[in-house]
C-alpha atoms as a PDB file:
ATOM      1  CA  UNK A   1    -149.477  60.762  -6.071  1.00  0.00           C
ATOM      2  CA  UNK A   2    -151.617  63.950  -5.248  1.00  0.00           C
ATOM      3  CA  UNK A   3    -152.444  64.589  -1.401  1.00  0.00           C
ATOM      4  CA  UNK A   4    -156.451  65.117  -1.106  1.00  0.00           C
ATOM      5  CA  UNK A   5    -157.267  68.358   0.851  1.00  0.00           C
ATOM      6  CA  UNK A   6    -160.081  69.895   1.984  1.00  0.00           C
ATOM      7  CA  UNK A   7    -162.269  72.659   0.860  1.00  0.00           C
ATOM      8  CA  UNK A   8    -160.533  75.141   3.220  1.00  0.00           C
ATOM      9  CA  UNK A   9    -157.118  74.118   2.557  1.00  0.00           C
ATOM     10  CA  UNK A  10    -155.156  77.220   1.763  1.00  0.00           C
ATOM     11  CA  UNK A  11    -151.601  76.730   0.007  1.00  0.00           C
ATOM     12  CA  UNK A  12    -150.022  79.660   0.664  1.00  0.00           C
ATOM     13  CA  UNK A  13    -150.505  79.694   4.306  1.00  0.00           C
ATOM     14  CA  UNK A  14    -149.433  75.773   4.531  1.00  0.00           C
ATOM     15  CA  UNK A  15    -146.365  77.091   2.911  1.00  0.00           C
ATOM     16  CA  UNK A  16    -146.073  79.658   5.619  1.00  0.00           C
ATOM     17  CA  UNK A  17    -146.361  77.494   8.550  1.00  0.00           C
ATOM     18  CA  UNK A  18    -143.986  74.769   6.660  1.00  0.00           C
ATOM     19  CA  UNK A  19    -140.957  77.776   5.649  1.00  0.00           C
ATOM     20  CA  UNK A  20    -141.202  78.514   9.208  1.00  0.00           C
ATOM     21  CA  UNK A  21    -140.874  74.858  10.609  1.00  0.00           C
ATOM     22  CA  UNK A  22    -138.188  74.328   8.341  1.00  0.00           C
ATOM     23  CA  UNK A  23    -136.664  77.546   9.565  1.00  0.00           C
ATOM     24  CA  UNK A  24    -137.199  76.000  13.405  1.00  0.00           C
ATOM     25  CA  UNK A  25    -133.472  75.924  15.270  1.00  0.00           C
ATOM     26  CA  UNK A  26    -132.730  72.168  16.115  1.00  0.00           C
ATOM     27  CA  UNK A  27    -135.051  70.943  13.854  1.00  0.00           C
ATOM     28  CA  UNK A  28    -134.203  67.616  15.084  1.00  0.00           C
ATOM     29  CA  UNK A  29    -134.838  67.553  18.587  1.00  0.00           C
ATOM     30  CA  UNK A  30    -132.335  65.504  20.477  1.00  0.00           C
ATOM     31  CA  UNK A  31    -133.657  62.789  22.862  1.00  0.00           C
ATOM     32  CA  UNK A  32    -134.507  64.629  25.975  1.00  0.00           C
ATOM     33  CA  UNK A  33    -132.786  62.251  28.601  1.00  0.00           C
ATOM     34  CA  UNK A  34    -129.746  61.823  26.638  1.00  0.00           C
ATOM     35  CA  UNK A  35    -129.249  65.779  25.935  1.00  0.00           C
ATOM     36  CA  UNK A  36    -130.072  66.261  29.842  1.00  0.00           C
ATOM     37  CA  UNK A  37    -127.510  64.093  31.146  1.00  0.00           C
ATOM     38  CA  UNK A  38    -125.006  65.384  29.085  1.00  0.00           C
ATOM     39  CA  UNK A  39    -125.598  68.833  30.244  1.00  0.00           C
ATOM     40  CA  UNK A  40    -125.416  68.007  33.664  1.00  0.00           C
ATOM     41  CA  UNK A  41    -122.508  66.010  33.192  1.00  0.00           C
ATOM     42  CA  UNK A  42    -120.783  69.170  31.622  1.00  0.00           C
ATOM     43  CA  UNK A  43    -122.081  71.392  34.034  1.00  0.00           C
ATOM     44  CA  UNK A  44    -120.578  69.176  36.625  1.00  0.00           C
ATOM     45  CA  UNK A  45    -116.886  68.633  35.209  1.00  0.00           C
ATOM     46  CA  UNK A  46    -117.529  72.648  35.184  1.00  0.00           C
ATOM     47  CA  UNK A  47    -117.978  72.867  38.300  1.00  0.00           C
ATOM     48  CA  UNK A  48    -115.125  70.522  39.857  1.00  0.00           C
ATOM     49  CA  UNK A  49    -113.200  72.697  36.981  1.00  0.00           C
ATOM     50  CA  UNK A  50    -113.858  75.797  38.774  1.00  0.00           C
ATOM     51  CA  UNK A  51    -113.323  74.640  42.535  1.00  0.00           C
ATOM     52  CA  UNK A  52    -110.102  73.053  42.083  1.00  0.00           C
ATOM     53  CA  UNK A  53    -109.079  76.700  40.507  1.00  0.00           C
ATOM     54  CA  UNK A  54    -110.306  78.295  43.668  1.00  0.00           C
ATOM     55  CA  UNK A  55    -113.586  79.860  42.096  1.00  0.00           C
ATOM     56  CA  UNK A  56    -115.610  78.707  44.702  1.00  0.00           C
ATOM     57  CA  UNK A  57    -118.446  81.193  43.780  1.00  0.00           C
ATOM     58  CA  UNK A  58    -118.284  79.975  40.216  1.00  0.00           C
ATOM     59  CA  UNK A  59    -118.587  76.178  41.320  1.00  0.00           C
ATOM     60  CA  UNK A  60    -121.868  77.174  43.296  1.00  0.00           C
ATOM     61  CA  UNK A  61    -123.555  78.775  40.832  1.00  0.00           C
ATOM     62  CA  UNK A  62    -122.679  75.835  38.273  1.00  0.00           C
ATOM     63  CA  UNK A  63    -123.673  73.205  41.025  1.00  0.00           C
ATOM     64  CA  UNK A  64    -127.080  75.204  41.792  1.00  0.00           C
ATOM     65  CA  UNK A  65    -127.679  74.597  37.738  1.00  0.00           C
ATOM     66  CA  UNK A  66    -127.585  71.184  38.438  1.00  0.00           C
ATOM     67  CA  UNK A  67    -129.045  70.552  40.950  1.00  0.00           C
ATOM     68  CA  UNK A  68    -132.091  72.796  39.412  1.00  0.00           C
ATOM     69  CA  UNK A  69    -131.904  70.340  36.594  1.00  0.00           C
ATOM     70  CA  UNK A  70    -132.064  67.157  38.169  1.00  0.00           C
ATOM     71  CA  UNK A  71    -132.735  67.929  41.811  1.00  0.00           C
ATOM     72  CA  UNK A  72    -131.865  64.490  43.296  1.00  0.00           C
ATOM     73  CA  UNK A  73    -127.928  64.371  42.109  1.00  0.00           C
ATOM     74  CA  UNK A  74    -126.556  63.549  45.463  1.00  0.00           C
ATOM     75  CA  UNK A  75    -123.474  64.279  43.763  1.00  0.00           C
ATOM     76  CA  UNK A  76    -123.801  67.885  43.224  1.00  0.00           C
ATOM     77  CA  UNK A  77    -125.409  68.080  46.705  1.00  0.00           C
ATOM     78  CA  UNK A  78    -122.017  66.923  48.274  1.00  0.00           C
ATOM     79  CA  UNK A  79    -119.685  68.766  46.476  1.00  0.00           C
ATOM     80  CA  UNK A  80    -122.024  72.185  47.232  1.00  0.00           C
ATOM     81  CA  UNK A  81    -122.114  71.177  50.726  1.00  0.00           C
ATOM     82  CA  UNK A  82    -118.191  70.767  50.851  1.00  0.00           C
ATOM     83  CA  UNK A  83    -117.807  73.922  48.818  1.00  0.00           C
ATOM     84  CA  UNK A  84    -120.125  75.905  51.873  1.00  0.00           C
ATOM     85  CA  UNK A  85    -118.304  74.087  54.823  1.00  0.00           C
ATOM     86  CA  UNK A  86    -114.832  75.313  52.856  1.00  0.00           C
ATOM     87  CA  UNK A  87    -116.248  78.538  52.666  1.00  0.00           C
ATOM     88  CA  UNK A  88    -117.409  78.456  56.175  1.00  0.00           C
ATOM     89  CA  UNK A  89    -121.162  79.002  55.367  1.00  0.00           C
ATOM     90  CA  UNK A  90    -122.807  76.991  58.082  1.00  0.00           C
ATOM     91  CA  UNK A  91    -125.977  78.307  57.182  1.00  0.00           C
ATOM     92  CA  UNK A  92    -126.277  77.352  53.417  1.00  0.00           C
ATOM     93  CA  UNK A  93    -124.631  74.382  54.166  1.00  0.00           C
ATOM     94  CA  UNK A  94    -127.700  73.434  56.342  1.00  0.00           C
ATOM     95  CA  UNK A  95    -130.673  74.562  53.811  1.00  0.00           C
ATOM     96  CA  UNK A  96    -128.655  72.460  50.987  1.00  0.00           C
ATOM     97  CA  UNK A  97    -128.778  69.768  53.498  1.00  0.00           C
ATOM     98  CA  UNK A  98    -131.959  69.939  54.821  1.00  0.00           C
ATOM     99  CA  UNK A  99    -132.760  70.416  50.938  1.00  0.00           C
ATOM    100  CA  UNK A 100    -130.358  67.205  49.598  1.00  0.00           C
ATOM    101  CA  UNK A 101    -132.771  64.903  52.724  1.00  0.00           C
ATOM    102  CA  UNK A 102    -135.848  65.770  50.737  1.00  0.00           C
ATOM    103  CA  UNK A 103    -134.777  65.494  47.452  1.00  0.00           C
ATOM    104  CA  UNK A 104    -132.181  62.252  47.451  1.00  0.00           C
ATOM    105  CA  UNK A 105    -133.551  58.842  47.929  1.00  0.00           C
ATOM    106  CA  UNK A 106    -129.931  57.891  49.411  1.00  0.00           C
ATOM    107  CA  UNK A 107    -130.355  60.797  51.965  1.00  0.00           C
ATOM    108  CA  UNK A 108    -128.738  58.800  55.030  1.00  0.00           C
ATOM    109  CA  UNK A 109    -125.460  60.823  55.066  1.00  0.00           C
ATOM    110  CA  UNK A 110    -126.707  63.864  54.695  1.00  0.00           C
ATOM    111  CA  UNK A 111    -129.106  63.288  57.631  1.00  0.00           C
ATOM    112  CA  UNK A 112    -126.180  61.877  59.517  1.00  0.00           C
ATOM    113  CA  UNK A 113    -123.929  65.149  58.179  1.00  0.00           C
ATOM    114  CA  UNK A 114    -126.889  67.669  59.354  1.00  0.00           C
ATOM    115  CA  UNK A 115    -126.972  66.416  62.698  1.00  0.00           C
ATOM    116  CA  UNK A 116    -123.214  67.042  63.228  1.00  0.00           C
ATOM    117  CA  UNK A 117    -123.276  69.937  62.129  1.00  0.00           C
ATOM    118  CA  UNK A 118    -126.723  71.215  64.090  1.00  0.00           C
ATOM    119  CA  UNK A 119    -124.402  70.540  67.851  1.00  0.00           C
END
């Protein structure tokens, strides 16, 4: 069966636009929630990865990637704020707090954690 087309159908350029769809990286797109999570689920074993070596820089910046992904993961917020009291970084330790209240619907402890930490 033969497609109709329209006066101003042009092959060659159809052909064009369809070589370079074809040539499209991923052309299958994974389901967006399901490739998401599994990033931040790698980026988080990452991240514990790193701290228990000692690379506490290394776990902050893979933690920050997180939380930039999915900025309510109370997780990541807890481990980041251990990784700054560890480090002895009051002051970050109180913006990611301050930060993890706005951001986390189960922001209880980290209100009750910023006010110790404010004496």
């Amino acid at each position: 069966m033969e497609r109709k087309t329209g006066k101003n159908f042009d092959s060659e350029t159809a052909g064009d636009i369809f070589d370079k769809l074809r040539n499209v990286e991923g052309k299958i797109k994974p389901k967006k929630e399901e490739s998401k999570l599994k990033n931040i689920t790698n980026l988080m074993s990452e991240a514990k990865y790193a701290e228990d070596k000692g690379n506490l820089d290394e776990a902050i910046e893979l933690y920050e990637q997180v939380i930039f992904t999915l900025p309510d993961s109370s997780k990541a917020y807890d481990a980041l704020a251990n990784i700054y009291q560890k480090k002895g970084d009051i002051e970050s330790e109180k913006d990611l707090l301050k930060k993890a209240i706005a951001n986390c619907s189960k922001n209880e402890e980290f209100k009750k954690r910023l006010n110790e930490i404010k004496d």
